[in-house]
N, C-alpha and C. Protein backbone atom coordinates (compact mmCIF):
# COMPACT_ATOMS: atom_id res chain seq x y z
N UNK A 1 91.47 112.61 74.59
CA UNK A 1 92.04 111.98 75.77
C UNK A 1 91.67 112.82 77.00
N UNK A 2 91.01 111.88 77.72
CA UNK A 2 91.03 112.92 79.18
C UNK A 2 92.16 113.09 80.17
N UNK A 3 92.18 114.42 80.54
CA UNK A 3 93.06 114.60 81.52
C UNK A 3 92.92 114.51 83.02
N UNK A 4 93.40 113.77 83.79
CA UNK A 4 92.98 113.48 85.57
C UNK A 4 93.36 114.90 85.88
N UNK A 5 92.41 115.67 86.96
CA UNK A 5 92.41 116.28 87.73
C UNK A 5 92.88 115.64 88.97
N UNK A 6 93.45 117.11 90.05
CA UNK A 6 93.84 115.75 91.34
C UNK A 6 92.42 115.81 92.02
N UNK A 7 91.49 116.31 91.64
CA UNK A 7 89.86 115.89 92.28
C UNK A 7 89.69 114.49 91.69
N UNK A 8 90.36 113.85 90.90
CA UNK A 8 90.00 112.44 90.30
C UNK A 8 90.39 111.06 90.56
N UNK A 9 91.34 111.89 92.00
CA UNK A 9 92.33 110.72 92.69
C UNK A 9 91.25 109.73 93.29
N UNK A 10 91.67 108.35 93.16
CA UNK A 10 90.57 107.39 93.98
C UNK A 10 91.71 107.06 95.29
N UNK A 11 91.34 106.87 96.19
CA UNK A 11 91.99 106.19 97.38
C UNK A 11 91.18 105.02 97.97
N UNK A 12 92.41 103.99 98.55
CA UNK A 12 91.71 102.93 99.00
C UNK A 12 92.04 102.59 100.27
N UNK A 13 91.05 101.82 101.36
CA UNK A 13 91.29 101.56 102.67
C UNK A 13 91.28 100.35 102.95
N UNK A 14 92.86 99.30 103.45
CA UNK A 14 92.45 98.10 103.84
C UNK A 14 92.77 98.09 105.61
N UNK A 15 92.18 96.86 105.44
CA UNK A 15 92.37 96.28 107.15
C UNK A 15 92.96 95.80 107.49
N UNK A 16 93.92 96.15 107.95
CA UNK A 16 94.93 94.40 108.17
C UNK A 16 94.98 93.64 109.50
N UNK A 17 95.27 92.62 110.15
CA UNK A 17 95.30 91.98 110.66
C UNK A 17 96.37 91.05 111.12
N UNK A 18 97.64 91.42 111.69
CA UNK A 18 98.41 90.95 111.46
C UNK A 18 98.82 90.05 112.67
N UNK A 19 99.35 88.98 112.79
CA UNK A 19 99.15 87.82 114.29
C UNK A 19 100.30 88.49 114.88
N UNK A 20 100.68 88.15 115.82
CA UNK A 20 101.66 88.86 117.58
C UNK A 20 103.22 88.72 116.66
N UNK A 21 103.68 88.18 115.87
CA UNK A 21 105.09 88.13 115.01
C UNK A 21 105.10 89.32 114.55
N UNK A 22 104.52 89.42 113.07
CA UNK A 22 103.94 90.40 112.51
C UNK A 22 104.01 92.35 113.30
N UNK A 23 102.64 91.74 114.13
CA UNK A 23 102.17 93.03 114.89
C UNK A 23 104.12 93.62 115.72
N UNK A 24 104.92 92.50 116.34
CA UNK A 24 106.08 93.46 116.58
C UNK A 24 107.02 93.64 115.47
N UNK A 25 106.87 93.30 114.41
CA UNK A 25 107.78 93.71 113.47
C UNK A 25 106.88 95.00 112.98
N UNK A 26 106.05 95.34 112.98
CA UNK A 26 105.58 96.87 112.53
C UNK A 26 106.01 97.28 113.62
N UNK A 27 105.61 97.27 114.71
CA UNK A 27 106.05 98.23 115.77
C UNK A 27 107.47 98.75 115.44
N UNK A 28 108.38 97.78 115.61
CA UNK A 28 110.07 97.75 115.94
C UNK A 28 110.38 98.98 114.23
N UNK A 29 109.65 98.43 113.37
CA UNK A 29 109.72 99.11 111.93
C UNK A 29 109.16 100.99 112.20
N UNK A 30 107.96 100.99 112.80
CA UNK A 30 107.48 102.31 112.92
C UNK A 30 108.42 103.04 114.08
N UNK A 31 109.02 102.04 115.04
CA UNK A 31 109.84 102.79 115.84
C UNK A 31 110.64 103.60 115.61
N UNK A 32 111.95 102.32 114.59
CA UNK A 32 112.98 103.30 113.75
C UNK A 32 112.78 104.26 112.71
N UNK A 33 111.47 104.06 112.37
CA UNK A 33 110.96 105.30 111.49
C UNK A 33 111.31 106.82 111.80
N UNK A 34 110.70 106.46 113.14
CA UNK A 34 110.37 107.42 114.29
C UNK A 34 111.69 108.11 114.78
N UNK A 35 112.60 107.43 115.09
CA UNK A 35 113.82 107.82 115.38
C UNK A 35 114.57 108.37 114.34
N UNK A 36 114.52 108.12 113.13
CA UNK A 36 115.40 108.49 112.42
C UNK A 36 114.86 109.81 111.94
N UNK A 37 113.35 110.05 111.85
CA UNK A 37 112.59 111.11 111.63
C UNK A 37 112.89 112.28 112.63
N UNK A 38 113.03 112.04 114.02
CA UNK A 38 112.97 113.01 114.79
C UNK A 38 115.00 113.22 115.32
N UNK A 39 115.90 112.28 114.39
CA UNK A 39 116.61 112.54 114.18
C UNK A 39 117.47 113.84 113.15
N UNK A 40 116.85 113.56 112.49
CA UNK A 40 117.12 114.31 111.18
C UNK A 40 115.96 115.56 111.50
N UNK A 41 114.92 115.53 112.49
CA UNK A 41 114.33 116.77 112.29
C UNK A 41 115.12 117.72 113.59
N UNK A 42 115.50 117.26 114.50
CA UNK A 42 117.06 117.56 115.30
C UNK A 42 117.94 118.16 114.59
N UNK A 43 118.93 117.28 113.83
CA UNK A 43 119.71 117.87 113.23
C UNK A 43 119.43 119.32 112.46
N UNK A 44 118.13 118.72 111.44
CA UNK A 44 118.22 120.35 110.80
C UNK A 44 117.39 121.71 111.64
N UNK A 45 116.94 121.51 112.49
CA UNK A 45 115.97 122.69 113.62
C UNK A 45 117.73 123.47 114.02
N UNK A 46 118.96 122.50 114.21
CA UNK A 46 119.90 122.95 115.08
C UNK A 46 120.60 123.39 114.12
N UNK A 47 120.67 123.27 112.35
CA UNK A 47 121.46 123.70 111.62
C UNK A 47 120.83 124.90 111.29
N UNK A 48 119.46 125.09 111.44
CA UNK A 48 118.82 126.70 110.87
C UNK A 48 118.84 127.41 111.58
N UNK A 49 119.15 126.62 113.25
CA UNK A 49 119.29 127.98 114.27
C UNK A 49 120.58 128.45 114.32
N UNK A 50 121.77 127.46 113.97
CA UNK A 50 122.99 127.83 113.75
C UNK A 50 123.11 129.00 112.54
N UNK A 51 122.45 128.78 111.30
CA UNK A 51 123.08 129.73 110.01
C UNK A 51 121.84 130.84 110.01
N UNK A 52 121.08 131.01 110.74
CA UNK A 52 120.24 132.22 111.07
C UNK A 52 121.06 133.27 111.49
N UNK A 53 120.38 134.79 111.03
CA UNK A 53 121.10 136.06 111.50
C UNK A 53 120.20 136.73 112.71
C-alpha cells in the first residue's frame, strides 16, 4: 500500500462567475467573516496583553 506524502497533495482551481444576487451575498458573507475574525483577533491581542508579566 502506498503511503501519500504531503508532496502528493493535488489542488484544484475553479472560476466562478456569479450574477449581481450572488456576487452581494459573497460580499455581505466575506464581510462578516471579516468582522468576526478581527473580532476575536481583538479580543485575544487584549487578553495576552492583559495576562503578560
Amino acid at each position: 500500500m502506498k503511503v501519500k506524502k504531503p508532496s502528493d497533495h493535488i489542488s484544484y482551481m475553479f472560476k466562478i462567475h456569479p450574477n449581481h444576487v450572488q456576487q452581494q451575498l459573497i460580499n455581505q458573507t466575506f464581510g462578516c467573516v471579516r468582522f468576526v475574525y478581527n473580532t476575536i483577533l481583538h479580543h485575544n491581542l487584549n487578553e495576552s496583553k492583559l495576562n503578560s508579566f
